[in-house]
PDB file of N, CA and C in Angstrom:
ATOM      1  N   UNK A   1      19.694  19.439   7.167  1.00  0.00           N
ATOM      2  CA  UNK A   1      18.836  18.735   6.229  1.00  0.00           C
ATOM      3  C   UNK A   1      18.618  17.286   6.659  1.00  0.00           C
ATOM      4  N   UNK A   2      19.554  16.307   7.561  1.00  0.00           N
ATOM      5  CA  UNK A   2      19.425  15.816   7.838  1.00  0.00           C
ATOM      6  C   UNK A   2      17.879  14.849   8.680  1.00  0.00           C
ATOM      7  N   UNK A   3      18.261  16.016   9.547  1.00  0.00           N
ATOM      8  CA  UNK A   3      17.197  16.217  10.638  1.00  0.00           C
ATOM      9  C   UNK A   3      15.577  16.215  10.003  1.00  0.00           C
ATOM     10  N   UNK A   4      15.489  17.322   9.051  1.00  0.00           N
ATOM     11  CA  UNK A   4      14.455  17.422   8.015  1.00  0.00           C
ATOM     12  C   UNK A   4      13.928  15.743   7.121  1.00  0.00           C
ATOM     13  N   UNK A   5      14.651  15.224   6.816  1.00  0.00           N
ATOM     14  CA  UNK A   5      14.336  14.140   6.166  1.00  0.00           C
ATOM     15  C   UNK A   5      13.682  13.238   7.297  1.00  0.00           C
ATOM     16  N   UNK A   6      13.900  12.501   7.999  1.00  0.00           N
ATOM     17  CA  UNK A   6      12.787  12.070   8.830  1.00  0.00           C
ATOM     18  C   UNK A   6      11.507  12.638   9.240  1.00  0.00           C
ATOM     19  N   UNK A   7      11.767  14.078   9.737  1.00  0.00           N
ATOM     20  CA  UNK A   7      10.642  14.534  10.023  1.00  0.00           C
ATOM     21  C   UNK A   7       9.746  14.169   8.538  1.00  0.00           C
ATOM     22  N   UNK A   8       9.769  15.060   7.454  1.00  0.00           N
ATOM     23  CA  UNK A   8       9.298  14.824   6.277  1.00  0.00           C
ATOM     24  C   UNK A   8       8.471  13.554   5.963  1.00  0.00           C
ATOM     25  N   UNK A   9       9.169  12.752   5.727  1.00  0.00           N
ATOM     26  CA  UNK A   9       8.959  11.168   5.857  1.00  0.00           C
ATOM     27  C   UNK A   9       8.120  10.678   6.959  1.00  0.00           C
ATOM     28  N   UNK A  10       7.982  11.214   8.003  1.00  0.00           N
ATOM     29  CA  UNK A  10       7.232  10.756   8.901  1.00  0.00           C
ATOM     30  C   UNK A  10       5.938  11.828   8.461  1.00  0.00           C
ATOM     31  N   UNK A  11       5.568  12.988   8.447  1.00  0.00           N
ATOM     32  CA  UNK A  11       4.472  13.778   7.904  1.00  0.00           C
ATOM     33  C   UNK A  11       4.159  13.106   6.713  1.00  0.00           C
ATOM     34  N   UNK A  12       4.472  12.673   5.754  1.00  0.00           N
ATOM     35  CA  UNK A  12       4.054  12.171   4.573  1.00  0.00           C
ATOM     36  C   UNK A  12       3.266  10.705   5.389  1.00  0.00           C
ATOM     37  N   UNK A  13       3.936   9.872   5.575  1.00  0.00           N
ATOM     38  CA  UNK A  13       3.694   8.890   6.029  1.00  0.00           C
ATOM     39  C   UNK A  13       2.003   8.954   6.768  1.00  0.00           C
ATOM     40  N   UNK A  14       2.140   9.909   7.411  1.00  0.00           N
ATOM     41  CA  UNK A  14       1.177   9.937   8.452  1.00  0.00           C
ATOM     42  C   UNK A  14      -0.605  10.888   7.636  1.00  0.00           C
ATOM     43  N   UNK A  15       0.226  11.543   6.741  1.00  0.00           N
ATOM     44  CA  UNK A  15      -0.405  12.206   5.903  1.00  0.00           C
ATOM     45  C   UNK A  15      -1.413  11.185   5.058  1.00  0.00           C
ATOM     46  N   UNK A  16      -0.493   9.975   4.214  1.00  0.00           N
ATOM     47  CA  UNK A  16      -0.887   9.282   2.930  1.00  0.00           C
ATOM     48  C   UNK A  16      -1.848   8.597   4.126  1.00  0.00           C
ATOM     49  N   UNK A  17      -1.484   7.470   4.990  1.00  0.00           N
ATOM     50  CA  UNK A  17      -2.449   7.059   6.136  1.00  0.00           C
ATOM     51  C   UNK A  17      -3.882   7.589   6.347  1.00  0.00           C
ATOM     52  N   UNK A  18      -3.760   8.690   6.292  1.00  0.00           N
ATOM     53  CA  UNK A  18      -4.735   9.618   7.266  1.00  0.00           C
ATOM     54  C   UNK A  18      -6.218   9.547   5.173  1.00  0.00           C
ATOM     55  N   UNK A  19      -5.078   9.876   4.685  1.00  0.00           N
ATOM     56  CA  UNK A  19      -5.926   9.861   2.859  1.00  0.00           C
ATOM     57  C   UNK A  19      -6.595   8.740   2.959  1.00  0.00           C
ATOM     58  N   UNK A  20      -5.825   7.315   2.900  1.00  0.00           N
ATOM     59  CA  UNK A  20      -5.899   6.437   2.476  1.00  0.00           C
ATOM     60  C   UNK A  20      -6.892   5.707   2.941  1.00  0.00           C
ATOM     61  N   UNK A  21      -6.758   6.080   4.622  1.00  0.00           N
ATOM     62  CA  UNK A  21      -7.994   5.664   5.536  1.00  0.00           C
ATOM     63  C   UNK A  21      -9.194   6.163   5.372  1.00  0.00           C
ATOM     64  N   UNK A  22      -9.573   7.458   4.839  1.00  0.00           N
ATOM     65  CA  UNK A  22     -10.576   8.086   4.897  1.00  0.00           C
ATOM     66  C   UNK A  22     -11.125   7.349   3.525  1.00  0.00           C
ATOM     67  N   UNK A  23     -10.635   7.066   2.627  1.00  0.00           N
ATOM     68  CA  UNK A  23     -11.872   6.604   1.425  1.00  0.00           C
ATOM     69  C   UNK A  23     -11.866   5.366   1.306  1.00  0.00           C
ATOM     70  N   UNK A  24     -12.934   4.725   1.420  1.00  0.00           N
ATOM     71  CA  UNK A  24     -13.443   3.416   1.408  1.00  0.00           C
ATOM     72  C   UNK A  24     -14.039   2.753  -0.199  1.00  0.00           C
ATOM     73  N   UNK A  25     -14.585   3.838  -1.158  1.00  0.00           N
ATOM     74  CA  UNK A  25     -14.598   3.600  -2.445  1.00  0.00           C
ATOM     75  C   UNK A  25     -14.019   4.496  -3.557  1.00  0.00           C
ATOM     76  N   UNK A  26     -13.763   3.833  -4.431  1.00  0.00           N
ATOM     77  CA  UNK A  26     -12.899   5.323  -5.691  1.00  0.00           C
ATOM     78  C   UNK A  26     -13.405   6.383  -5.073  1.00  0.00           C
ATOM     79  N   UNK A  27     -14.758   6.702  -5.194  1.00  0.00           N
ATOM     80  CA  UNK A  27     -15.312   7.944  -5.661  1.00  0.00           C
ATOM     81  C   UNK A  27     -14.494   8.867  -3.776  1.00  0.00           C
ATOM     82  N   UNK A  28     -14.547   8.155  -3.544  1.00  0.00           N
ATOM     83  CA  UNK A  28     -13.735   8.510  -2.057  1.00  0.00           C
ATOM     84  C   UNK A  28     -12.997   8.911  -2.137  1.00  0.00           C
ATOM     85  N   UNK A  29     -11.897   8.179  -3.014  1.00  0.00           N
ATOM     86  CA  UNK A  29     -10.255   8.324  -3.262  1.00  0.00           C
ATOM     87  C   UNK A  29     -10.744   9.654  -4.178  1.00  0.00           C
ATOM     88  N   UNK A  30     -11.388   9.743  -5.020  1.00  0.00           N
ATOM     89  CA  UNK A  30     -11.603  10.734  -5.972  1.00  0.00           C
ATOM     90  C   UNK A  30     -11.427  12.067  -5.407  1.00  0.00           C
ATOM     91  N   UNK A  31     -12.217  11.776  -4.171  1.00  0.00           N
ATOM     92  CA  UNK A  31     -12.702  13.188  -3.930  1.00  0.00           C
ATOM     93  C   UNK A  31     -11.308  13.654  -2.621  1.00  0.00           C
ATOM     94  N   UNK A  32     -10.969  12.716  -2.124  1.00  0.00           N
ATOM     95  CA  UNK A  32      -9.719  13.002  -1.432  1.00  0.00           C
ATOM     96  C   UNK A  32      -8.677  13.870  -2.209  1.00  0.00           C
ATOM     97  N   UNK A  33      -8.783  13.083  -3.450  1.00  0.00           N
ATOM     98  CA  UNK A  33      -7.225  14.052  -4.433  1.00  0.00           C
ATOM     99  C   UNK A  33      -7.610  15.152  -4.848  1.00  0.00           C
ATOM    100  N   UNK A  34      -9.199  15.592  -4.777  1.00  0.00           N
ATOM    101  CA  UNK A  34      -9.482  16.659  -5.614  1.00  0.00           C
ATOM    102  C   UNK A  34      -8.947  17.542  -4.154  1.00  0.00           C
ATOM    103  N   UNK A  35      -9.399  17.045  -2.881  1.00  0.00           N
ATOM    104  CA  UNK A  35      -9.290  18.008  -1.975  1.00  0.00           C
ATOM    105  C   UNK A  35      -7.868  18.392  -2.055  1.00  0.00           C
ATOM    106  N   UNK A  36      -6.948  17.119  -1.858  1.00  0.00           N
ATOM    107  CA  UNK A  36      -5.632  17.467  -1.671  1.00  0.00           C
ATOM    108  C   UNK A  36      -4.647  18.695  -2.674  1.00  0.00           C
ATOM    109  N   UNK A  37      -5.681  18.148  -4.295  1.00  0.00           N
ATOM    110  CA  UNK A  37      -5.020  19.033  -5.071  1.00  0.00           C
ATOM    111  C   UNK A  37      -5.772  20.742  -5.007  1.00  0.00           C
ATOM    112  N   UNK A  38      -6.928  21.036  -4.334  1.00  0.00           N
ATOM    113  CA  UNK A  38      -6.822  22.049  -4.086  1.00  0.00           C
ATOM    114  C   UNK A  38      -6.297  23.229  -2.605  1.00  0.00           C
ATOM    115  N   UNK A  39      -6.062  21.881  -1.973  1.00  0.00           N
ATOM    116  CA  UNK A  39      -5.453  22.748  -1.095  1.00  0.00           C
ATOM    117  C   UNK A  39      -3.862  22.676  -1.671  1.00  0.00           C
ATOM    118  N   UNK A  40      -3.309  22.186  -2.319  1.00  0.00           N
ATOM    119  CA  UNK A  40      -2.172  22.508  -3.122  1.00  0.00           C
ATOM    120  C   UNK A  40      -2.193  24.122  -3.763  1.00  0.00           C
ATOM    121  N   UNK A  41      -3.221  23.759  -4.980  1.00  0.00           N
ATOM    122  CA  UNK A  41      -3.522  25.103  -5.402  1.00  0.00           C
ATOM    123  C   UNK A  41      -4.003  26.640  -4.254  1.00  0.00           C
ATOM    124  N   UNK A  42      -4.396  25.914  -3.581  1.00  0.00           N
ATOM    125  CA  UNK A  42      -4.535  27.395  -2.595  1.00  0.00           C
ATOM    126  C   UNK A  42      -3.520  27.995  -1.763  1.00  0.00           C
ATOM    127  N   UNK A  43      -2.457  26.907  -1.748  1.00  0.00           N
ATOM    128  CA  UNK A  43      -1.174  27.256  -0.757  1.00  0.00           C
ATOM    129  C   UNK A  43      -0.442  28.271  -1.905  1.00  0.00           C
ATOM    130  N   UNK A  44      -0.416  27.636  -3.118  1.00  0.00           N
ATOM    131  CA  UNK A  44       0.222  27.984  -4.076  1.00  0.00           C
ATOM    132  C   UNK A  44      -0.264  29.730  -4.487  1.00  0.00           C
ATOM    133  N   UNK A  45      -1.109  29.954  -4.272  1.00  0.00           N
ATOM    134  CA  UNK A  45      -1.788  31.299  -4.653  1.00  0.00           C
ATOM    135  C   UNK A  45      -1.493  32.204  -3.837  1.00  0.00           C
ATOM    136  N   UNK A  46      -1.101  31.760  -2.052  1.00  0.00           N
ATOM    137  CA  UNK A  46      -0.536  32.787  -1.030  1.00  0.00           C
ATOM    138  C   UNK A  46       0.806  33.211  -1.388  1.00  0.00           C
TER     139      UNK A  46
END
């Protein structure tokens, strides 16, 4: 588990970056979380 926690932390990291960069106005950010929360929901359904 050790080992796991960095990795993790570094995917998140690189993850929120990758969000954060892509929207330049709300409606940006908006549409980022809608994506994020449906690819949540679609992982969730396999």
């Amino acid at each position: 588990m050790k080992k796991l926690t960095p990795l993790l932390l570094l995917a998140f990291s690189v993850l929120s970056a990758s969000l954060l960069g892509g929207c330049n106005t709300m409606r940006g950010f908006g549409q980022d979380v809608q994506r994020a929360g449906t690819a949540v929901e679609n992982a969730a359904k396999k």
